[in-house]
Protein backbone atom coordinates (compact mmCIF):
# COMPACT_ATOMS: atom_id res chain seq x y z
CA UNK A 1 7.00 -18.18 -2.56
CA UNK A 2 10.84 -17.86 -3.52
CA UNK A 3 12.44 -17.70 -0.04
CA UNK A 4 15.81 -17.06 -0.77
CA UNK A 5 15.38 -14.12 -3.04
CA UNK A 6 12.29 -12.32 -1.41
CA UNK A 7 14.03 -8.96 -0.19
CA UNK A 8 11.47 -6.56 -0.73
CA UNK A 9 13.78 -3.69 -2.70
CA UNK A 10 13.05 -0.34 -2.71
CA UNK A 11 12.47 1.20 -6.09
CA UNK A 12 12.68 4.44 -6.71
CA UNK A 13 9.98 6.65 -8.48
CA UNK A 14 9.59 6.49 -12.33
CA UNK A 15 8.43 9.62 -12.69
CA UNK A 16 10.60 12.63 -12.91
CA UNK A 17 9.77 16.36 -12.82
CA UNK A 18 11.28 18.86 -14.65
CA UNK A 19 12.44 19.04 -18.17
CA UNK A 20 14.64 15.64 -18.65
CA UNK A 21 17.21 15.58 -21.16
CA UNK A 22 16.85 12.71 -24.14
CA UNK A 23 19.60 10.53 -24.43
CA UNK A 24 20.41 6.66 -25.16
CA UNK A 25 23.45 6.11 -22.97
CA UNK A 26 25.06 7.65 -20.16
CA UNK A 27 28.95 6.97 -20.09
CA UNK A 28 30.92 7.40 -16.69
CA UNK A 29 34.80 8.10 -16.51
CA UNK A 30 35.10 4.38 -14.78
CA UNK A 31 33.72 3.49 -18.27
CA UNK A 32 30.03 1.93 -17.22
CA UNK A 33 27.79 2.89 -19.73
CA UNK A 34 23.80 3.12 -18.12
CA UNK A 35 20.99 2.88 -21.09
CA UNK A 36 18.48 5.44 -19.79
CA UNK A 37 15.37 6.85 -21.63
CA UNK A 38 15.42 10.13 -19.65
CA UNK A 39 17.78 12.11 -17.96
CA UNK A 40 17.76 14.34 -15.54
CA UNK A 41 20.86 16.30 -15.03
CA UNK A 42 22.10 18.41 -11.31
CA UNK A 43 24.76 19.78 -9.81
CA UNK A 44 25.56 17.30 -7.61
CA UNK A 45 23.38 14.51 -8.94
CA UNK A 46 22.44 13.08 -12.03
CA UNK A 47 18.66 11.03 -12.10
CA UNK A 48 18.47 8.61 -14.84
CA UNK A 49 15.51 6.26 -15.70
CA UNK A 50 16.51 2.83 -16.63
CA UNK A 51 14.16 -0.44 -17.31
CA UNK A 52 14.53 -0.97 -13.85
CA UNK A 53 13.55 2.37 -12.37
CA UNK A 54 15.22 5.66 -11.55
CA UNK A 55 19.02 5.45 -10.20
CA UNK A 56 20.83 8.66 -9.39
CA UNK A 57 24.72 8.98 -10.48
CA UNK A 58 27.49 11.86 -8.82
CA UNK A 59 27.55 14.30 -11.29
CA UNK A 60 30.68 14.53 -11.13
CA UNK A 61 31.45 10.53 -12.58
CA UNK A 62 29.27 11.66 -15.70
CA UNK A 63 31.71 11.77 -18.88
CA UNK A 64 29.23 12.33 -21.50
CA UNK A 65 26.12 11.47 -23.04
CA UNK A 66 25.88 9.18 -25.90
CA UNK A 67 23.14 9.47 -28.41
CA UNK A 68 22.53 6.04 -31.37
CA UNK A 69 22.50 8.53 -34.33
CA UNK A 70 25.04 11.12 -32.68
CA UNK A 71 28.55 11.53 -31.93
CA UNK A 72 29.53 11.55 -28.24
CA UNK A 73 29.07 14.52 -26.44
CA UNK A 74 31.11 15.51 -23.66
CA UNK A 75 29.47 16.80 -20.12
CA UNK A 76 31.16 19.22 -18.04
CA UNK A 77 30.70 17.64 -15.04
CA UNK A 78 30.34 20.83 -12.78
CA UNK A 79 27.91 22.76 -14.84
CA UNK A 80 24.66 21.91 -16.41
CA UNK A 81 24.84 20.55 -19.73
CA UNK A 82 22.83 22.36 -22.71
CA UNK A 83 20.01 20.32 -23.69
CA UNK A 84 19.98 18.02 -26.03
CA UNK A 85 17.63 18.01 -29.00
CA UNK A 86 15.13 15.20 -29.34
CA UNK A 87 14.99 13.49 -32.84
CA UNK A 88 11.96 11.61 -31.73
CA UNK A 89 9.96 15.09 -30.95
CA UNK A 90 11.02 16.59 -34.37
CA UNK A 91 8.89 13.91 -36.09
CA UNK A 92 5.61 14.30 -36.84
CA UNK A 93 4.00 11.32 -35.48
CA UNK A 94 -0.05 10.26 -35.78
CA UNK A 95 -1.95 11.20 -32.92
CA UNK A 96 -2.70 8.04 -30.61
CA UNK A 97 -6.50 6.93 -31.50
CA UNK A 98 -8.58 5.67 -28.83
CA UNK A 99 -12.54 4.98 -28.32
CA UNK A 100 -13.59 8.46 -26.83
CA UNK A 101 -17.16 6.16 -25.58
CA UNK A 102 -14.58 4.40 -23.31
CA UNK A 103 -12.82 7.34 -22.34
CA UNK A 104 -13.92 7.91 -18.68
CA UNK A 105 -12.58 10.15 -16.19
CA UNK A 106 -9.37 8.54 -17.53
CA UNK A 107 -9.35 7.97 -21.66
CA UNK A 108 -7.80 4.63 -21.92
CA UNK A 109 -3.55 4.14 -22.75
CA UNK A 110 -3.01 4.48 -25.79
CA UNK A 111 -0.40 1.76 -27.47
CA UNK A 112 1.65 4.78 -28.69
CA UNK A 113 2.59 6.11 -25.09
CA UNK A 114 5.39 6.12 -23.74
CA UNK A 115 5.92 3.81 -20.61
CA UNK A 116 6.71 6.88 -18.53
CA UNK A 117 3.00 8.09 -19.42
CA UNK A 118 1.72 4.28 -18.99
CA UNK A 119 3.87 4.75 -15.07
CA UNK A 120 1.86 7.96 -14.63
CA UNK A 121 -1.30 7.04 -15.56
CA UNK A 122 -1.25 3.71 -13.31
CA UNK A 123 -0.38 5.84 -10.02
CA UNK A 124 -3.47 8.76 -11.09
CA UNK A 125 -5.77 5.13 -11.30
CA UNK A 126 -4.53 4.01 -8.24
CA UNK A 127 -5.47 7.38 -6.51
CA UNK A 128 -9.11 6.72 -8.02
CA UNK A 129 -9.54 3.09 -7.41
CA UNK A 130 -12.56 2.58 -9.60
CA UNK A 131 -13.61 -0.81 -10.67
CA UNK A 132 -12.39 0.81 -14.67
CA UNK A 133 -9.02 1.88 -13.63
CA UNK A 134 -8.94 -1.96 -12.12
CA UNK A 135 -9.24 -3.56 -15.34
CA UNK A 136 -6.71 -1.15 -16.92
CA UNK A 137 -4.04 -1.81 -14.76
CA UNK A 138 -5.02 -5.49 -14.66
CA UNK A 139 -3.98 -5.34 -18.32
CA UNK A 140 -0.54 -3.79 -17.65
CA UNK A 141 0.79 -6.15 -15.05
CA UNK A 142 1.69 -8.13 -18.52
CA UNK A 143 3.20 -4.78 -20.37
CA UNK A 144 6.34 -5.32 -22.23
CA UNK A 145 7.80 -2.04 -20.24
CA UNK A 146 9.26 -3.78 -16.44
CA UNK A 147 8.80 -0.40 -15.39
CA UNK A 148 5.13 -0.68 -16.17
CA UNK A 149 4.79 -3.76 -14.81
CA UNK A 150 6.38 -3.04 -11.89
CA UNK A 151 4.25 -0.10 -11.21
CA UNK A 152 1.25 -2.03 -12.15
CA UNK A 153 1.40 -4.52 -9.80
CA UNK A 154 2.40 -2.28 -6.59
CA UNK A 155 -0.49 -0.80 -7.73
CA UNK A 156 -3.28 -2.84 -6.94
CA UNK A 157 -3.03 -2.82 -3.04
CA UNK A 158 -5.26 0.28 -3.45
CA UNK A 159 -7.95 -1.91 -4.63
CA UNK A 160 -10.23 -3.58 -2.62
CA UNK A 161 -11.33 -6.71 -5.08
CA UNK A 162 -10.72 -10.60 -5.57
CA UNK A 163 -9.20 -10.38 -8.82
CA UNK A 164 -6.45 -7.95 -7.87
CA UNK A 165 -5.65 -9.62 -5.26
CA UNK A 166 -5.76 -12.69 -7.05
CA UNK A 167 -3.13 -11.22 -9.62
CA UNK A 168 -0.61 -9.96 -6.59
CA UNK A 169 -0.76 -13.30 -4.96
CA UNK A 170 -0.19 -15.05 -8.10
CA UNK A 171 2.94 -12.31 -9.27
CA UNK A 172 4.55 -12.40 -5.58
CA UNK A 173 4.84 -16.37 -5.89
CA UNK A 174 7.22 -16.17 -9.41
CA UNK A 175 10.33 -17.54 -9.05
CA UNK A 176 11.36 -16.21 -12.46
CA UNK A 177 10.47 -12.43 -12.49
CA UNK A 178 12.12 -11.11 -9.15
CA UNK A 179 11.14 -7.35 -10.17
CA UNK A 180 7.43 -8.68 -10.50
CA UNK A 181 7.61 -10.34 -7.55
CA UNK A 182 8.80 -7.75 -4.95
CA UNK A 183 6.50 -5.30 -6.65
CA UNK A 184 3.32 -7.67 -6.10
CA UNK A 185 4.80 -7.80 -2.21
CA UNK A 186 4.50 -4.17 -2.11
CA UNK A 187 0.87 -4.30 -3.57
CA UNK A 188 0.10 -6.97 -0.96
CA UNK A 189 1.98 -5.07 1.85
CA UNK A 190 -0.39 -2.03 0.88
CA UNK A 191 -4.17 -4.14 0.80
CA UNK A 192 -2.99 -6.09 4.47
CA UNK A 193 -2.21 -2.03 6.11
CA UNK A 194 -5.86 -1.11 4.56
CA UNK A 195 -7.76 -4.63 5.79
CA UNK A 196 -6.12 -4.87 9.23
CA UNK A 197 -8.30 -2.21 10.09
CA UNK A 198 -11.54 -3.76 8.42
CA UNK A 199 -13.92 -4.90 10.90
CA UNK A 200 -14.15 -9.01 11.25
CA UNK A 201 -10.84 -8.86 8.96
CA UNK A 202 -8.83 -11.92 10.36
CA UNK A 203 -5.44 -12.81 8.49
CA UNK A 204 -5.89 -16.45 9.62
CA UNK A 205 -8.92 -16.45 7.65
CA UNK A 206 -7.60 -15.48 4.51
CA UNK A 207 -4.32 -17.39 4.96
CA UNK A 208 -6.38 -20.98 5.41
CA UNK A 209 -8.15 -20.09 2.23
CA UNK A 210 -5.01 -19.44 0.06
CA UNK A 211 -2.88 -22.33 -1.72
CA UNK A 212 0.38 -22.73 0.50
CA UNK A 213 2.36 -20.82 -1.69
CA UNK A 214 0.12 -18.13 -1.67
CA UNK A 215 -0.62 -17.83 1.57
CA UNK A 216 3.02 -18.04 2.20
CA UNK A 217 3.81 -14.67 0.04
CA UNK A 218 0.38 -12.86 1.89
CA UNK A 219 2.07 -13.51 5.12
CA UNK A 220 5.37 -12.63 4.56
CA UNK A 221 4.12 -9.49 3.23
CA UNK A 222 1.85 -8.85 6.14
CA UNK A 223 4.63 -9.15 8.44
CA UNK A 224 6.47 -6.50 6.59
CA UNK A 225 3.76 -4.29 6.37
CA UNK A 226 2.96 -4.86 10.36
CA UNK A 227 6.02 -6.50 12.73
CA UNK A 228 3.65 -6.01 16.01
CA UNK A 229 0.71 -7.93 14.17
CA UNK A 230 2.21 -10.49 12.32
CA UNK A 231 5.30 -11.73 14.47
CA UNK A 232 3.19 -13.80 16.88
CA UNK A 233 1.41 -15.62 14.23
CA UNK A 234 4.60 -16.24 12.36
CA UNK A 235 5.47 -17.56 15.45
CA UNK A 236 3.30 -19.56 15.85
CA UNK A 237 3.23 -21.02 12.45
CA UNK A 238 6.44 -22.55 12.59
CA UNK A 239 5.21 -25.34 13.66
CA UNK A 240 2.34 -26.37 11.60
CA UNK A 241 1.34 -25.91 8.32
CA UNK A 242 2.44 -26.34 4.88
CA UNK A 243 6.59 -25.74 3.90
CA UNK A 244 6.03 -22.58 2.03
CA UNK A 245 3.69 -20.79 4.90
CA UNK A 246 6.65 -21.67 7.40
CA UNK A 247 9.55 -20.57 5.18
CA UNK A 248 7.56 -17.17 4.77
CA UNK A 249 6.68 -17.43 9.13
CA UNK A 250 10.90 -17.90 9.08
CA UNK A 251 11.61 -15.08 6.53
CA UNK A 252 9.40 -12.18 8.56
CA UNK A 253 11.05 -13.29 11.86
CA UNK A 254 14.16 -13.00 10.14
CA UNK A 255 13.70 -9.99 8.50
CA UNK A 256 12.40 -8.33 12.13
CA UNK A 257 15.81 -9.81 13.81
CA UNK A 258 13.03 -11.97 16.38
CA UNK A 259 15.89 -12.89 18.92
CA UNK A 260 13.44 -15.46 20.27
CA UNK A 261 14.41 -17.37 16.52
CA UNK A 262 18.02 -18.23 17.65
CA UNK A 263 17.69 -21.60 20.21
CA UNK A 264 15.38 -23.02 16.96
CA UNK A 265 17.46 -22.80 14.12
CA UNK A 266 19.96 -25.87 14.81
CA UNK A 267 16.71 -27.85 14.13
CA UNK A 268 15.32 -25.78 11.32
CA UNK A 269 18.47 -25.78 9.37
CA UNK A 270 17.69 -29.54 9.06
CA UNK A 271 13.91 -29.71 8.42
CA UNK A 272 12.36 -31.82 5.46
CA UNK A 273 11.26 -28.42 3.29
CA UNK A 274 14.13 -27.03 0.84
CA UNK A 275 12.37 -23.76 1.64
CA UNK A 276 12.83 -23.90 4.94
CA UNK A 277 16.38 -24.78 5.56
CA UNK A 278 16.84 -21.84 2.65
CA UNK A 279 15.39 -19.45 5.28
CA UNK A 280 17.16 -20.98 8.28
CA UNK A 281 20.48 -20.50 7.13
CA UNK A 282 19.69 -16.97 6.10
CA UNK A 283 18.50 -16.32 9.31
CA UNK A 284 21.68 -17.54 10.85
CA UNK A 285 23.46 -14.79 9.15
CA UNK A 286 21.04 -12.27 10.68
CA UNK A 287 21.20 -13.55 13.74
CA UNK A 288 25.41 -13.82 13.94
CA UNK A 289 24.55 -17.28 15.10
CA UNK A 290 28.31 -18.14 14.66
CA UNK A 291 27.55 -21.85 16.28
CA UNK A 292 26.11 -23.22 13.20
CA UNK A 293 28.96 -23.01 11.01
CA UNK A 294 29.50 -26.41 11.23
CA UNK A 295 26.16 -27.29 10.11
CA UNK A 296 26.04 -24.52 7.43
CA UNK A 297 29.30 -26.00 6.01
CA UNK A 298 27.38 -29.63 5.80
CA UNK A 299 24.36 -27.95 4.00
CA UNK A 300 27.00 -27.43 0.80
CA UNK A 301 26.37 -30.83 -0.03
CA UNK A 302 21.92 -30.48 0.12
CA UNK A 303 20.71 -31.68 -2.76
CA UNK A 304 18.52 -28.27 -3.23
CA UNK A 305 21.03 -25.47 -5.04
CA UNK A 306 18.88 -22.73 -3.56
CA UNK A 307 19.74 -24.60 -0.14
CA UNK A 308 23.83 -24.51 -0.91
CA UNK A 309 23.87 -21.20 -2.15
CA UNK A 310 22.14 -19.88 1.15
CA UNK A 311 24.35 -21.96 3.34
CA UNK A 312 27.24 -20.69 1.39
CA UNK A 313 25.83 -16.66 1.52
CA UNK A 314 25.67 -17.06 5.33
CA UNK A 315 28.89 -18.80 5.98
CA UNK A 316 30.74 -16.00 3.62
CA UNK A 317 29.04 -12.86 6.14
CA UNK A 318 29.29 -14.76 9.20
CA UNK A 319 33.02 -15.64 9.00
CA UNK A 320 34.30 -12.23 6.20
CA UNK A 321 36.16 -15.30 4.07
CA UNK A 322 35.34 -15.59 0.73
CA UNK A 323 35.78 -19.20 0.51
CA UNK A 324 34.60 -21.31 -2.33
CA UNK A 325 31.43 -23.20 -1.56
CA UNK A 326 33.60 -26.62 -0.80
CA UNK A 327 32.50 -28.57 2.71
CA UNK A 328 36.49 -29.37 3.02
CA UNK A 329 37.48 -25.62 2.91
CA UNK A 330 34.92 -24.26 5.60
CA UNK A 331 35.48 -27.52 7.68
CA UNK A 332 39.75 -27.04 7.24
CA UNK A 333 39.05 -23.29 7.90
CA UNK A 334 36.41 -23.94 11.25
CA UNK A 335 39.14 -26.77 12.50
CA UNK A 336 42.12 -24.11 12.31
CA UNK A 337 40.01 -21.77 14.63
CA UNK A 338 38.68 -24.69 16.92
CA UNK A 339 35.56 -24.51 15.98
């Protein structure tokens, strides 16, 4: 489980309604330029799907639309621009070929569709939860689109089988695919709010039967999906079990603000697991615990980067001083404020 960079983000939906304008680049008058594949223009707001999801942009910071094989347009800001035309409609393009004995209540993807259609057609599977749609989106959790994979793997909550939740475990445990990984949270998030409720379910259960890593991303999920459930065995976990398990106990008490975390972080900030003290000086932020600055300020010299980089996060937000992560600044700064 990557402690320091589980935050659970909320992504917006990929699908759009209406009739979305074509376009390759959206330029704004502070000069950002946003690559979208569909736009959506308002009034007031302006929807655009990027690679990672749907953002929405003031209408009135649009400065025109940009197409590859056109010259820029300009947008008038405060009315609705005229549509564009769509070179890739006017071609006549091969109809997608799939096996129609295959087809099911849901004819399988074809390679040729877009990934908005791929982002559709996972959430009308989901809906179904059949063991066919399972093996279909089991497929796209690996799609080149990190739209598609994102939806993919929030996906599979809504299926009640071992390899799905094999697959979420395994994506919410990457250290190198952050998108992936808080996507396979929300999957997880979703099966633990159906289970709880399953009779003879028992968290513990499943935990003890999980690889620590694993069990440390099912719990932290858990305790997202259910505070009131969760808290007291993240609690309790604290004290046993495997580093990653009690990083993830630490991340959903810090993530629920448990006051009752506060008198134990001067000794967590210097426990044996990296993970750990990555969670414990987070948490110190959270908590505005103020009196272990001087410890956070010796934790720029851990050996773990993820460990200095947390230390140095939660020294910037707990003091507002952007100093550079440098022991001798924070301790010169702390000494001036007798501290």
């Amino acid at each position: 489980m990557k402690s320091n960079s589980i935050t659970l983000m909320s992504l917006a939906a990929l699908v759009l309604a209406g009739a979305p304008l074509a376009a390759d680049e959206v330029v704004l008058k502070n000069g950002r330029v946003i690559e979208a594949s569909r736009i959506e223009p308002g009034a007031r707001q302006w929807s655009l799907t990027t690679e990672l999801g749907v953002i929405e942009v003031p209408a009135a910071e649009v400065d025109r639309v940009t197409r590859k094989r056109d010259t820029p347009a300009a947008v008038d800001a405060d009315a609705a621009p005229a549509p564009l035309s769509d070179p890739a409609k006017s071609r006549e393009e091969p109809e997608p070929k799939t096996d129609p004995a295959a087809a099911g209540p849901f004819p399988p993807v074809a390679l040729s569709e877009s990934a908005e259609d791929r982002v559709a057609r996972i959430a009308a599977l989901a809906r179904d939860a059949n063991a066919e749609g399972l093996q279909e989106v089991l497929a796209l959790i690996s799609d080149e689109a990190v739209a598609v994979r994102i939806a993919a793997l929030a996906a599979l909550g809504a299926w009640d089988d071992a390899g799905a939740l094999e697959a979420m475990l395994e994506a919410a445990a990457q250290d190198d695919d952050p998108f992936g990984s808080d996507a396979a949270h929300r999957g997880l998030a979703d099966w633990f709010r159906r289970q709880k409720s399953v009779a003879g379910f028992s968290l513990e259960t499943v935990l003890a039967s999980l690889s620590p890593t694993q069990s440390g991303a099912l719990l932290f999920a858990a305790g997202i999906a259910d505070a009131a459930v969760v808290r007291p065995l993240a609690r309790a976990l604290l004290d046993s079990g495997a580093g990653p398990l009690r990083a993830a106990a630490l991340g959903v008490l810090r993530y629920h603000m448990d006051r009752e975390l506060k008198p134990r972080l001067a000794a967590l900030l210097g426990d044996a697991d990296d993970s750990v003290r990555v969670e414990a000086a987070l948490a110190c932020a959270v908590l505005r615990c103020k009196d272990q600055m001087r410890p956070l300020a010796g934790m720029l010299e851990d050996p773990d980067p993820r460990v200095r980089e947390s230390a140095h996060t939660a020294l910037k937000l707990l003091s507002g001083v952007p100093l550079p992560a440098e022991p001798a600044a924070w301790n010169a700064w702390l000494a001036a404020r007798g501290r």
